[in-house]
Structures are given as structure tokens and as C-alpha cells.
Protein backbone atom coordinates (compact mmCIF):
# COMPACT_ATOMS: atom_id res chain seq x y z
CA UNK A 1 10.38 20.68 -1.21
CA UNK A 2 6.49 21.38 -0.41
CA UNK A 3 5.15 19.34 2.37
CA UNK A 4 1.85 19.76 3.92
CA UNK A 5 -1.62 18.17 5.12
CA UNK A 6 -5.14 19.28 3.20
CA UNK A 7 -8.33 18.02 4.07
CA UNK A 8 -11.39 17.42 1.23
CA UNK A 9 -14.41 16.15 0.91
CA UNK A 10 -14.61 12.31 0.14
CA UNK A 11 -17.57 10.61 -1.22
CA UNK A 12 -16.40 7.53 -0.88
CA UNK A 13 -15.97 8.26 3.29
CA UNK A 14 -18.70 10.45 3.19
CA UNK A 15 -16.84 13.10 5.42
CA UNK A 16 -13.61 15.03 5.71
CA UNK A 17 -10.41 13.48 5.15
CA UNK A 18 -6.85 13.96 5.89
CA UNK A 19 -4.12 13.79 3.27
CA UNK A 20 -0.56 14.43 3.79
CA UNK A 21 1.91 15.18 0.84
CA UNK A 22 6.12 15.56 0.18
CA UNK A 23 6.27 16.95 -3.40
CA UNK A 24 9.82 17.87 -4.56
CA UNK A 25 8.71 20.11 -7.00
CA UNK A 26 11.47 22.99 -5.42
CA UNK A 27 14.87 21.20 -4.95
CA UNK A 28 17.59 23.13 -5.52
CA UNK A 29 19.85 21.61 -8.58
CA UNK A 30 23.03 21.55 -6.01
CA UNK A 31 20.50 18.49 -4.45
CA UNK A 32 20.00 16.46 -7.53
CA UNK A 33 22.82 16.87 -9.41
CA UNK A 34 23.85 13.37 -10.78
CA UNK A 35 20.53 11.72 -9.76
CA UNK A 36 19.28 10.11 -12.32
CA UNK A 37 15.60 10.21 -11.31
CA UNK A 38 15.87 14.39 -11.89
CA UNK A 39 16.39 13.29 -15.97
CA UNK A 40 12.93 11.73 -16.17
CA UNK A 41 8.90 13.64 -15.31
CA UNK A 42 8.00 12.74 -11.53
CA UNK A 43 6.35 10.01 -10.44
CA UNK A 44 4.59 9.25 -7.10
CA UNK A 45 4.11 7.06 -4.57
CA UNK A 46 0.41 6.40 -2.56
CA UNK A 47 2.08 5.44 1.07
CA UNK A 48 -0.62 3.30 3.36
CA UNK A 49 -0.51 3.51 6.75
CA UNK A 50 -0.82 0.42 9.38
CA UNK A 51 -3.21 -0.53 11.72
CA UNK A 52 -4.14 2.15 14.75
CA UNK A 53 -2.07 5.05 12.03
CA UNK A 54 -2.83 8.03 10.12
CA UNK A 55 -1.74 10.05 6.94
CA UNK A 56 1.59 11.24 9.47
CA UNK A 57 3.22 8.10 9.93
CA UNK A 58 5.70 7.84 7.03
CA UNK A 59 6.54 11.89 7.34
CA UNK A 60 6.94 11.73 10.84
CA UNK A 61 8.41 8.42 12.07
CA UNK A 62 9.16 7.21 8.37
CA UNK A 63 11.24 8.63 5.31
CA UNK A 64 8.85 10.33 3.22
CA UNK A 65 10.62 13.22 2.51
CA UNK A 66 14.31 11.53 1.83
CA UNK A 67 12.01 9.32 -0.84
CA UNK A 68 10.67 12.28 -2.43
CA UNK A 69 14.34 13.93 -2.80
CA UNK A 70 16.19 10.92 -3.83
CA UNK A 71 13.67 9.15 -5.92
CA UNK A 72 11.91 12.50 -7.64
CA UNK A 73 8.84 11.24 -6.27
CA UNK A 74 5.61 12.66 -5.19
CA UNK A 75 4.50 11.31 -1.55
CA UNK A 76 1.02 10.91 -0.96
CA UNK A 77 -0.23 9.87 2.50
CA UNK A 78 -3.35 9.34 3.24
CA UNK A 79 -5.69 7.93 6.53
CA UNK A 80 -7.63 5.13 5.88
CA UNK A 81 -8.48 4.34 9.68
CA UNK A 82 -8.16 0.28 10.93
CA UNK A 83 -10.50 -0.62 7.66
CA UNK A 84 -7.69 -2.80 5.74
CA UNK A 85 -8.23 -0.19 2.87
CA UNK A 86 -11.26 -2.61 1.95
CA UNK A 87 -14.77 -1.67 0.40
CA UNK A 88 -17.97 -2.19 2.49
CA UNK A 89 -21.57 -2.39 1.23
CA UNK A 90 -22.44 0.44 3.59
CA UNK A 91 -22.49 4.04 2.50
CA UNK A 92 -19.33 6.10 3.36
CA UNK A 93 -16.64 2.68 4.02
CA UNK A 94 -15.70 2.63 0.62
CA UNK A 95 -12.26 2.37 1.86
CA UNK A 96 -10.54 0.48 -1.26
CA UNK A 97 -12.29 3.33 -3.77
CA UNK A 98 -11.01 5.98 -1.93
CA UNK A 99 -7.48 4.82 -1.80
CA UNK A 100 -6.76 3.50 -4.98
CA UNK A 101 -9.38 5.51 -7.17
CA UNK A 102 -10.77 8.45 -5.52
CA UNK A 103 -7.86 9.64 -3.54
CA UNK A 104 -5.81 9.16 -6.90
CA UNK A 105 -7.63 11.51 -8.77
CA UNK A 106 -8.30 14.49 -6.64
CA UNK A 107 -4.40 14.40 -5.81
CA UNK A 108 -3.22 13.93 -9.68
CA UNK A 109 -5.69 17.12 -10.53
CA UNK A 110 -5.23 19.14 -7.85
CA UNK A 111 -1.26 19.06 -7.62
CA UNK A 112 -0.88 18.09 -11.59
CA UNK A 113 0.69 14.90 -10.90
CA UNK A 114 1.20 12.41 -13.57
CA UNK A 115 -1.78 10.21 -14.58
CA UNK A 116 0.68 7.05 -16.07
CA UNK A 117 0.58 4.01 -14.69
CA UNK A 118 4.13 3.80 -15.05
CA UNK A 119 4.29 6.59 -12.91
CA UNK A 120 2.12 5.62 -10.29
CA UNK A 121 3.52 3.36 -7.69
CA UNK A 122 1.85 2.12 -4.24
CA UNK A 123 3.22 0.84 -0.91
CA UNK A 124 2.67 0.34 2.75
CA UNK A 125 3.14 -1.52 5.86
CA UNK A 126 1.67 -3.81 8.32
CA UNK A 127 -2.26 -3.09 7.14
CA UNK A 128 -1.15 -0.60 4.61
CA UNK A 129 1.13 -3.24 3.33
CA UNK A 130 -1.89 -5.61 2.79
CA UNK A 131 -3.33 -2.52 1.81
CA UNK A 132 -0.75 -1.86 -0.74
CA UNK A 133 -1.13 -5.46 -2.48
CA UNK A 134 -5.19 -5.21 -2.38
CA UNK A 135 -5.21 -1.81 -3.69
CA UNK A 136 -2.81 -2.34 -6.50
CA UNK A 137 -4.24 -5.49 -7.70
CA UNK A 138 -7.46 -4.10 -7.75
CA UNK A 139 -6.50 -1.09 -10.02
CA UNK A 140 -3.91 -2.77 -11.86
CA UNK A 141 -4.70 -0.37 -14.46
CA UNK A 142 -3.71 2.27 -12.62
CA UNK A 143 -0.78 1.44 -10.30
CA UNK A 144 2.52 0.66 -12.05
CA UNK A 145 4.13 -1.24 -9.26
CA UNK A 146 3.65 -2.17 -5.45
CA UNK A 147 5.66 -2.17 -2.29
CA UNK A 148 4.49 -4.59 0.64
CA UNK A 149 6.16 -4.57 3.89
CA UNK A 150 5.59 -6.83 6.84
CA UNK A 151 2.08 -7.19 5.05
CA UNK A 152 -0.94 -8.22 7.57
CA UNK A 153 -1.70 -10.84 5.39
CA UNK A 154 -4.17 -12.41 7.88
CA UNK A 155 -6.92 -13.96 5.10
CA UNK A 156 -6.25 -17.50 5.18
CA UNK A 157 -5.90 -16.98 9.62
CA UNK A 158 -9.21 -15.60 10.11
CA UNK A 159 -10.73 -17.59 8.65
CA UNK A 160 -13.30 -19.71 10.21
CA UNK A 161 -12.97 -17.30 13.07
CA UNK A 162 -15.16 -18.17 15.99
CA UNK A 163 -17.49 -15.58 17.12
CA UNK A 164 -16.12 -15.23 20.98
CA UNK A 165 -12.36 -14.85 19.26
CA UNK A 166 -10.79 -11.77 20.61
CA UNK A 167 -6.84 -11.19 19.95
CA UNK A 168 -4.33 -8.70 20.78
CA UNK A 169 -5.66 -6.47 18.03
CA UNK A 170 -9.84 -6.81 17.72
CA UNK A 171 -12.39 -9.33 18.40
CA UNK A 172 -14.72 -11.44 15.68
CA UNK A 173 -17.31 -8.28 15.14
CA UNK A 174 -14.43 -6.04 14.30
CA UNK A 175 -12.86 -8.78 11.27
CA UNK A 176 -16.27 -9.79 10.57
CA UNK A 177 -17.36 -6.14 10.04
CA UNK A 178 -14.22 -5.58 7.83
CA UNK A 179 -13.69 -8.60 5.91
CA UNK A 180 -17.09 -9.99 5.76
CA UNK A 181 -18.28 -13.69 5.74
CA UNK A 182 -15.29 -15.37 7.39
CA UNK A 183 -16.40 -18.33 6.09
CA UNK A 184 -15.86 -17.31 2.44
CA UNK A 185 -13.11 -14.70 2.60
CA UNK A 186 -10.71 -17.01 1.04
CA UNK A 187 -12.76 -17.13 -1.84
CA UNK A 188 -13.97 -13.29 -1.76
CA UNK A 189 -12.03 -10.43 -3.86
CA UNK A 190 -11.12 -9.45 -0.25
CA UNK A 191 -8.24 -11.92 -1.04
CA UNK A 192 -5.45 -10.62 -3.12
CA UNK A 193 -4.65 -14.05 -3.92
CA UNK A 194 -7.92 -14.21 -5.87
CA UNK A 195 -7.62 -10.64 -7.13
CA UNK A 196 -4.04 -11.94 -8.61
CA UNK A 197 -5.62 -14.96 -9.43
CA UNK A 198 -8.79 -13.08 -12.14
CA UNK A 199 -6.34 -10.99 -13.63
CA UNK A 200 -3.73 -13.93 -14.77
CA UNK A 201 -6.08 -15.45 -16.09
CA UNK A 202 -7.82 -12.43 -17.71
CA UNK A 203 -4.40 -11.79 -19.36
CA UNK A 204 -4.42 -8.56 -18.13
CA UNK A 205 -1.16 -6.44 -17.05
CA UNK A 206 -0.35 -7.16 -13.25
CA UNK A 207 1.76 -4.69 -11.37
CA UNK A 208 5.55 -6.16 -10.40
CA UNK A 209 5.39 -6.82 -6.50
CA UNK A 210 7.81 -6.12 -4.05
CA UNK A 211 7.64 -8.11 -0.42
CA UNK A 212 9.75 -7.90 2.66
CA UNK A 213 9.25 -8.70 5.93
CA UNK A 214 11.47 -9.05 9.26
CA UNK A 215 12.38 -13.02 10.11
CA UNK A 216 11.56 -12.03 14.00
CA UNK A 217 7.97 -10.12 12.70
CA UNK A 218 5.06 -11.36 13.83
CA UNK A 219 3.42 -12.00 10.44
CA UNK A 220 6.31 -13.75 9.11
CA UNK A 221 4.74 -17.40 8.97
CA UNK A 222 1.77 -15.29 7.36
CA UNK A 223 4.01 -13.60 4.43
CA UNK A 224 5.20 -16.69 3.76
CA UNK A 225 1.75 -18.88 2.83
CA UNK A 226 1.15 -14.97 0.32
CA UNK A 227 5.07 -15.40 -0.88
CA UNK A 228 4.76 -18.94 -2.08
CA UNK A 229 1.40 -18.50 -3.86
CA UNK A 230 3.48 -15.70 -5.97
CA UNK A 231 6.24 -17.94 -6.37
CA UNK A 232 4.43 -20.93 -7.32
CA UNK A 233 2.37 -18.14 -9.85
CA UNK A 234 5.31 -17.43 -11.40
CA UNK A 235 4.62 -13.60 -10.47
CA UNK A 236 7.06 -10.33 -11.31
CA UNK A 237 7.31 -10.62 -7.91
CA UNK A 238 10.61 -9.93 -5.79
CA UNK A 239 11.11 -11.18 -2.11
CA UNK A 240 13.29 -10.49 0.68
CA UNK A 241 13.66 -10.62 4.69
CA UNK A 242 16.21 -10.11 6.94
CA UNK A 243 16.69 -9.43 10.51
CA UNK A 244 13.37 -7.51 12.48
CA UNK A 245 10.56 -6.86 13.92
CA UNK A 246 7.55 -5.10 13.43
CA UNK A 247 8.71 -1.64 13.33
CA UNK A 248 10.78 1.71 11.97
CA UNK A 249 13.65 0.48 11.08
CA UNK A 250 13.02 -2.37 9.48
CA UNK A 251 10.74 -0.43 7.38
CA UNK A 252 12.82 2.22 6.94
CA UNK A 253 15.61 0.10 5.36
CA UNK A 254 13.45 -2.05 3.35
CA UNK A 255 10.67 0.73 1.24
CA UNK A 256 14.30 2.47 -0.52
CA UNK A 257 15.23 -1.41 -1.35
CA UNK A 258 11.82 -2.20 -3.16
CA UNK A 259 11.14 1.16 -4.46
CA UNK A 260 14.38 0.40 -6.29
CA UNK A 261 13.71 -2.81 -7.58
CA UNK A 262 9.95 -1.64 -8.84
CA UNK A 263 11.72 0.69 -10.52
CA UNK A 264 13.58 -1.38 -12.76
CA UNK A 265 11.07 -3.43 -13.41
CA UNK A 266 7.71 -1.53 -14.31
């Protein structure tokens, strides 16, 4: 299995990033015998990291590799620093171009990975799972399917924000800098709900979406406002909780569950 971390140029960060990779291009047949993913091409998975993470998290503390055995999958993780994966008007924080365009195609022609949208999938936690559900509906054309766990799906709490609010994470500058006008995010593409919302009624092809969160997380009551706008959508949308907080394990458990369930329905 090759595993590694490269470093490139990115326009849309103007400067160097870091990208790690599991690509299970070199497992011996005794490994995959039976497994039906080795009877089909590869396909591979974008992993987001959360908020205060890097491109390292889901090798080192998460499963990457076991996903890329089992699954025949192509792991590409990249850092996207605390920037909710979201475009800015100023030059080099194109955050949301750089993970689900830019990032996409220096990795499919530099390691030859498939360029299918049924081959593409995306997921993430925490930030990288709001990440994940931003990101895919925003290049629905070129993700086949997302993973959300314990999603920051803050939108519809920040908004109206005062500007002496500070929190646990950041103050009003720091979501005002990332999420612009406060006032109108609800409204802005920032908003998956409104990304999900222009391509429904576009007609266009929207990628099935996988959530899960812990029942003792601290965005549950936010998952919940983003799960009942799917449900009441009548999205290809699967959701499921179950005992945990923010952290490892629950995450652990849960990206194997909706990788599987993507899987049978892109």
C-alpha cells in the first residue's frame, strides 16, 4: 500500500500545501481475496479534516489506511486550515476551489486516479464534515457521494452574531471573516441548505448523503435542524446516531458505515 505526504503549489492558497495520501495500488492478492471492491477500477475518497487539524488526522488518529484496503479506495487528505473549506473574495482563501476542484485534479493526474463521478466520493468530520456537505454540493458534478460526520453545521447559530460574541472556539471577526455577512448567511451559497436547495430545483444530479452524529455530541441539536431539511426534501439522504461524543471513535465506527451505504447507492 503507498502512503505518503507531497507538498505543491496551489493557486487557489497561493502557497505550499500539504497533501497526504493511502493508495492501495500494491496489496498483495492473499489481502483481497473475496473482497468484492478488488473486482471493480478504484475509486477514492477526499477526507476533510476538522477544526484546529491537518492533512494527518485520518492516517494518524483515524482509519485511512484500513479504508483504502477494505474498500479499494484511494485516500486523499488534505489541510484546509480552520477556513470551513469555504471561498473568500480575497486572493489565496479560495478554500472551497481548492478542495473540491483544484485539489481534485492535480491528485487524479498526478497519481492517475479515476476522473468518474461515480468514483469520486467525499467525507469529513466536525468542520470537514460541513466541509464534506458544502464541497460536494457545490461540485455535484464531480463528487459521486458524501459522508458527513458530527457536521459543524453552525449556519442557522451564527447567525445574527453580535460583534463582542466570543465562544469556546473563535470570536465574531473570526466567523465574520469566514462566513461573511452574518446577517445573510442563511441566504448565501455558504449554506448547503441553499446549495441543495438551486440544484433540486435546477433538476440537476445531487450526490446521495450520508449523516451521523453522536446523541451526547455537541452539535447534535445542530445536525438535527440540517437532517430535517433533507428529510422534509425528500433527499437520497441516509441518517443515523448513536451513542458519542465528539471524537475517534465515534468517527471511526461511523465513516466504514456510510462509506457503505454511499456505495450502494451512487
Amino acid at each position: 500500500m503507498a502512503t505518503g505526504r507531497l507538498r505543491y503549489y496551489s493557486v487557489a492558497q497561493m502557497g505550499q500545501v500539504d497533501v497526504s495520501y493511502v493508495i492501495p495500488k500494491d496489496v498483495p492478492p492473499m489481502m483481497t481475496e473475496g473482497n468484492k471492491n478488488f473486482q471493480r477500477p478504484m475509486k477514492t475518497l477526499y477526507l476533510l479534516h476538522g477544526f484546529s487539524g491537518n492533512d494527518c488526522d485520518w492516517e494518524y488518529n483515524g482509519i485511512a489506511e484500513d479504508i483504502a484496503v477494505n474498500y479499494n479506495m484511494a485516500v486523499i487528505m488534505i489541510s484546509g486550515g480552520n477556513n470551513f473549506y469555504l471561498d473568500r473574495k480575497a486572493t489565496g482563501c479560495q478554500f472551497g476551489t481548492f478542495a473540491g476542484k483544484e485539489v481534485v485534479d492535480f491528485t487524479r493526474d498526478l497519481f492517475g486516479l479515476s476522473t468518474k463521478r461515480e468514483d469520486t466520493l467525499i467525507g469529513g468530520l466536525s468542520m470537514g464534515g460541513f466541509g464534506a456537505l458544502h464541497t460536494g454540493l457545490a461540485y455535484p458534478e464531480t463528487f459521486g457521494g458524501i459522508v458527513a460526520l458530527s457536521s459543524a453545521l453552525i449556519i442557522h447559530e451564527i447567525k445574527d452574531m453580535k460583534e463582542d460574541f466570543a465562544d469556546m472556539m473563535a470570536n465574531y471577526d473570526y466567523y465574520r471573516e469566514v462566513f461573511g455577512d452574518l446577517h445573510t448567511i442563511e441566504e448565501s451559497d455558504n449554506n448547503p441548505e441553499v446549495l441543495y436547495t438551486k440544484l433540486k430545483e435546477a433538476g440537476a444530479k445531487i450526490p446521495p448523503i450520508y449523516m451521523a452524529i453522536g446523541t451526547e455530541d455537541f452539535l447534535y441539536q445542530n445536525n438535527q435542524i440540517t437532517r430535517k431539511f433533507f428529510e422534509d426534501n425528500n433527499a437520497n439522504f441516509k441518517y443515523e446516531e448513536g451513542p458519542g461524543i465528539h471524537d475517534w471513535k465515534f468517527w471511526n465506527a461511523y465513516i466504514t458505515r456510510g462509506l457503505d451505504w454511499v456505495l450502494e447507492n451512487i
